[in-house]
Protein backbone atom coordinates (compact mmCIF):
# COMPACT_ATOMS: atom_id res chain seq x y z
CA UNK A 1 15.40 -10.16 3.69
CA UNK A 2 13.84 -7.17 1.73
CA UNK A 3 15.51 -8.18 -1.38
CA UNK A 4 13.74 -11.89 -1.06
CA UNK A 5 9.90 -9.92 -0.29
CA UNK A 6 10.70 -7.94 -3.51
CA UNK A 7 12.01 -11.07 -5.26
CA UNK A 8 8.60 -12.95 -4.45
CA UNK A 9 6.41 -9.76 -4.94
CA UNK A 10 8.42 -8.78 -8.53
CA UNK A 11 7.08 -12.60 -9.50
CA UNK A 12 3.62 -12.59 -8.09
CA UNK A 13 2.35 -8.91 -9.54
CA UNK A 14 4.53 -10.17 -13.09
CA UNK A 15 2.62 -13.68 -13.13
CA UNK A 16 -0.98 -11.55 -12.01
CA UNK A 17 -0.30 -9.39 -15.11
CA UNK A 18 0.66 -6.11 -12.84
CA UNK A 19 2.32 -3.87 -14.75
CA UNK A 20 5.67 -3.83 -12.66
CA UNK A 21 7.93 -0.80 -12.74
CA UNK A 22 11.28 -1.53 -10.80
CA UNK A 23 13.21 1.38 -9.08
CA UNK A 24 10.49 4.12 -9.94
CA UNK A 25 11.86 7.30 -9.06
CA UNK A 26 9.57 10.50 -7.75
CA UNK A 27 10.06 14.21 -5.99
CA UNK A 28 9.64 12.65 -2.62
CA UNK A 29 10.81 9.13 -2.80
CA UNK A 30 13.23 6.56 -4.50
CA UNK A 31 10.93 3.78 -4.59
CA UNK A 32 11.84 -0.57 -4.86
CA UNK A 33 9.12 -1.66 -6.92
CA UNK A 34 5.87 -0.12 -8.03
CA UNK A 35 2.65 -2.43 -8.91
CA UNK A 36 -0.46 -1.65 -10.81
CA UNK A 37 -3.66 -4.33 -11.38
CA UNK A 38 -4.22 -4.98 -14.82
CA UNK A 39 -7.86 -3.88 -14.91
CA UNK A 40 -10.37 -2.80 -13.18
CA UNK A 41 -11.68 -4.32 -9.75
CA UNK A 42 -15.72 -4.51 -9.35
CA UNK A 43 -17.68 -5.35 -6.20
CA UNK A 44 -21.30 -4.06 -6.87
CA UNK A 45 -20.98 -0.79 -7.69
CA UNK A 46 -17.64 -0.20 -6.04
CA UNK A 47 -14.74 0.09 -8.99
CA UNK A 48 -10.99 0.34 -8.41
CA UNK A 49 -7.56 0.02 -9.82
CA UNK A 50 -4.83 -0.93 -7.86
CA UNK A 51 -1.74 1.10 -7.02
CA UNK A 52 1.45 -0.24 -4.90
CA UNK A 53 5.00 1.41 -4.29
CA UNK A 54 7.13 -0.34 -1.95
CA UNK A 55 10.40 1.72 -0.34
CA UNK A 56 12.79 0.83 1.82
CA UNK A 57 12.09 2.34 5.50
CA UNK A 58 15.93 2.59 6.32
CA UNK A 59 17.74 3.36 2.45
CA UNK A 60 14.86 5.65 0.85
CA UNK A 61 12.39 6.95 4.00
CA UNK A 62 15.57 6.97 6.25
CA UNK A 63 13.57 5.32 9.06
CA UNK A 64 11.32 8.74 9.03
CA UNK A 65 7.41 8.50 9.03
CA UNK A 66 7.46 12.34 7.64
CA UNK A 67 9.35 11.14 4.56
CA UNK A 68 6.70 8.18 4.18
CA UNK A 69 3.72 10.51 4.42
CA UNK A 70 5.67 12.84 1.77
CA UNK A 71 6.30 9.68 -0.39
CA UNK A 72 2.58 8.78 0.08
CA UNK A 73 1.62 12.25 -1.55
CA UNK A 74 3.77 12.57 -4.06
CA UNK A 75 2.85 9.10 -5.24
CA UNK A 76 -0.69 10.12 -5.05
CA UNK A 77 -0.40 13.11 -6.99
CA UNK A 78 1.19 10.85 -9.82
CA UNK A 79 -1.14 7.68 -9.55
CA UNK A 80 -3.99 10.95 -10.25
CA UNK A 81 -2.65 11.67 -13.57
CA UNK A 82 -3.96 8.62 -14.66
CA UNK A 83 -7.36 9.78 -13.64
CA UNK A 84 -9.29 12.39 -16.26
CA UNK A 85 -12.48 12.94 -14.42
CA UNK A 86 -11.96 15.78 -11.44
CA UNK A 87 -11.79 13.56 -8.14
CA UNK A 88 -15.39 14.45 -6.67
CA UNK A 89 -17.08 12.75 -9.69
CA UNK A 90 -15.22 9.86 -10.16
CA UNK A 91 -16.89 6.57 -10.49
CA UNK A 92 -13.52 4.53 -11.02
CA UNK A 93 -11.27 4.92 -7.86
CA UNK A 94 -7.41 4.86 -7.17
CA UNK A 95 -6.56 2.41 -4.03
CA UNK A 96 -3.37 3.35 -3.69
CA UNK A 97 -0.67 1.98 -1.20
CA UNK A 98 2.91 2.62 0.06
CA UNK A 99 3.96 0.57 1.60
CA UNK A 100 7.73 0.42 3.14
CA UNK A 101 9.92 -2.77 4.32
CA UNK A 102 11.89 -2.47 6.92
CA UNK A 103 14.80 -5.42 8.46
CA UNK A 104 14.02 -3.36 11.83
CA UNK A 105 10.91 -3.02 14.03
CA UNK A 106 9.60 0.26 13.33
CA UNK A 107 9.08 2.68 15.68
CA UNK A 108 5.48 2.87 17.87
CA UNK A 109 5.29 5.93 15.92
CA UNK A 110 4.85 4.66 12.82
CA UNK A 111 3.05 1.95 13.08
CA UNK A 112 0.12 4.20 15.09
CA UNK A 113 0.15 6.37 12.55
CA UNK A 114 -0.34 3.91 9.79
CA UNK A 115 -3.06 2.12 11.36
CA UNK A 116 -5.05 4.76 12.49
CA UNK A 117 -4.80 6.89 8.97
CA UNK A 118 -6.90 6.39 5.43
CA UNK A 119 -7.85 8.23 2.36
CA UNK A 120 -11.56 7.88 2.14
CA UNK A 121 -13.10 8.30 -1.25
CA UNK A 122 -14.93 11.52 -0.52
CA UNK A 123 -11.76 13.57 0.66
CA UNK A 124 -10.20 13.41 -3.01
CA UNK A 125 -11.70 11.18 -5.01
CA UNK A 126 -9.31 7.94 -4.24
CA UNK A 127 -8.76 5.18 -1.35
CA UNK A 128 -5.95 3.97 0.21
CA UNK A 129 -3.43 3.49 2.88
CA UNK A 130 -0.07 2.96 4.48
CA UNK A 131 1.55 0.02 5.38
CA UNK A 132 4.69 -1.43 6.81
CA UNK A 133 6.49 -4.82 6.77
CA UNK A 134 8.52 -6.01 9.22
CA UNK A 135 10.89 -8.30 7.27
CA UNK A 136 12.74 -9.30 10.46
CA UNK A 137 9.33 -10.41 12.50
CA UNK A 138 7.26 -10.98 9.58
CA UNK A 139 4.84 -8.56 10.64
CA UNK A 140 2.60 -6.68 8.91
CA UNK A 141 0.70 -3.03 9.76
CA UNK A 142 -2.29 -1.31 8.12
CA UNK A 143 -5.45 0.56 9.43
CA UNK A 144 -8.20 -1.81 7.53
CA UNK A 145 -10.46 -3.87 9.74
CA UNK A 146 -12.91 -5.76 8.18
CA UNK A 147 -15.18 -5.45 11.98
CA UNK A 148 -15.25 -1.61 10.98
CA UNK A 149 -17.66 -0.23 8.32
CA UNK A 150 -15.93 2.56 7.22
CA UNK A 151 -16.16 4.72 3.52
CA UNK A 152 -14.24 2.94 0.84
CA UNK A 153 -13.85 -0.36 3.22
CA UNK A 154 -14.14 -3.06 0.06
CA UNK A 155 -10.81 -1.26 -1.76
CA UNK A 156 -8.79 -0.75 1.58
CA UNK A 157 -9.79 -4.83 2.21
CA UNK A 158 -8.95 -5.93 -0.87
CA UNK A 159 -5.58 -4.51 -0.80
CA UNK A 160 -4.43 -6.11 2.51
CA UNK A 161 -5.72 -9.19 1.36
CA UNK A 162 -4.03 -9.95 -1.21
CA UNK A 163 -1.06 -8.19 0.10
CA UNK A 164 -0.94 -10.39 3.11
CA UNK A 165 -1.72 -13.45 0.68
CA UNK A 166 1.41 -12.74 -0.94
CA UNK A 167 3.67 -11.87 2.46
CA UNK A 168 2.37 -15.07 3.75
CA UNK A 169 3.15 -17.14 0.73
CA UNK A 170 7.03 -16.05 1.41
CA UNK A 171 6.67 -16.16 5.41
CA UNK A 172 3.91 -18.33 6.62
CA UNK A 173 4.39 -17.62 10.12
CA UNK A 174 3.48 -14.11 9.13
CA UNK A 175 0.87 -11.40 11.05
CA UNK A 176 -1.61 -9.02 10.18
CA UNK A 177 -1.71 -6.25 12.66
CA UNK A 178 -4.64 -4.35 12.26
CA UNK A 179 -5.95 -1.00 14.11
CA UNK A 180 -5.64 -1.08 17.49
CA UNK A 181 -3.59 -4.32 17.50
CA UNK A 182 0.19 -4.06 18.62
């Protein structure tokens, strides 16, 4: 089941002119497949460049939510190296997401975690957040809900969005589960 999400994803970001790196490899994390947009997003004066790494919850986070926070930073701290103004000033903005698949449920844990938990623009100059796929129930968990105005809300929306476009395009009976929902 994970191999067919990163099958469809591979194709998607590759025919949306992502650069796609498979198998990237960092301190904290063996990754599946990492994604960046092509250019810049604008909405007003909001500007962004997308930044995904999928990993497998059971082979490379070993069903831990510690080792998906750790991959989460150590993915951060590379996606940043891309970025030459200090973080406080920037005008152009990281969204960054990792986001692991799982052929399990995950554990209340982790899914509470990732859907109460978001890097706001202000705390580090970049936006972003966790998420988690449940290949099994075609589920899908993040913190963004579009009800709730929140610091760096049009990056954290776009991400699920498409996101979820493209988990729903391989499982249409797919759902979003948003903050708060279970």
């Amino acid at each position: 089941m994970i191999e067919e999400v990163l099958n469809h994803l591979t194709e998607q970001f590759k025919y949306n002119n992502y650069k796609v790196i498979l198998d990237p490899n960092y301190k904290s994390a063996w990754g599946l497949l990492q994604a960046v947009s092509p250019k810049l997003t604008t909405f007003g004066p909001v500007k962004f460049v997308n930044y995904y790494l999928f990993l497998d919850w059971e082979n490379n986070l070993f069903g831990r939510l510690d080792a998906l926070v750790a991959a989460q930073k150590s993915f951060s701290e590379v996606v940043n190296k891309d970025f030459r103004v200090p973080h406080g000033w920037r005008i152009t903005l990281p969204n960054i997401v990792v986001a692991a698949l799982s052929y399990s449920p995950f554990s209340r844990e982790a899914i509470s975690y990732v859907q109460s938990r978001y890097q706001i623009p202000w705390l580090g100059g970049e936006v972003g957040q966790m998420m988690l796929f449940d290949t099994q129930a075609h589920k899908m968990y993040c913190h963004y809900k579009k009800a709730f105005k929140q610091t760096g809300s049009i990056p954290l929306g776009y991400a699920v969005d498409e996101l979820f476009g493209l988990y729903k395009k391989i499982y249409p009976d797919a759902r979003l589960l948003m903050y708060g929902e279970k």
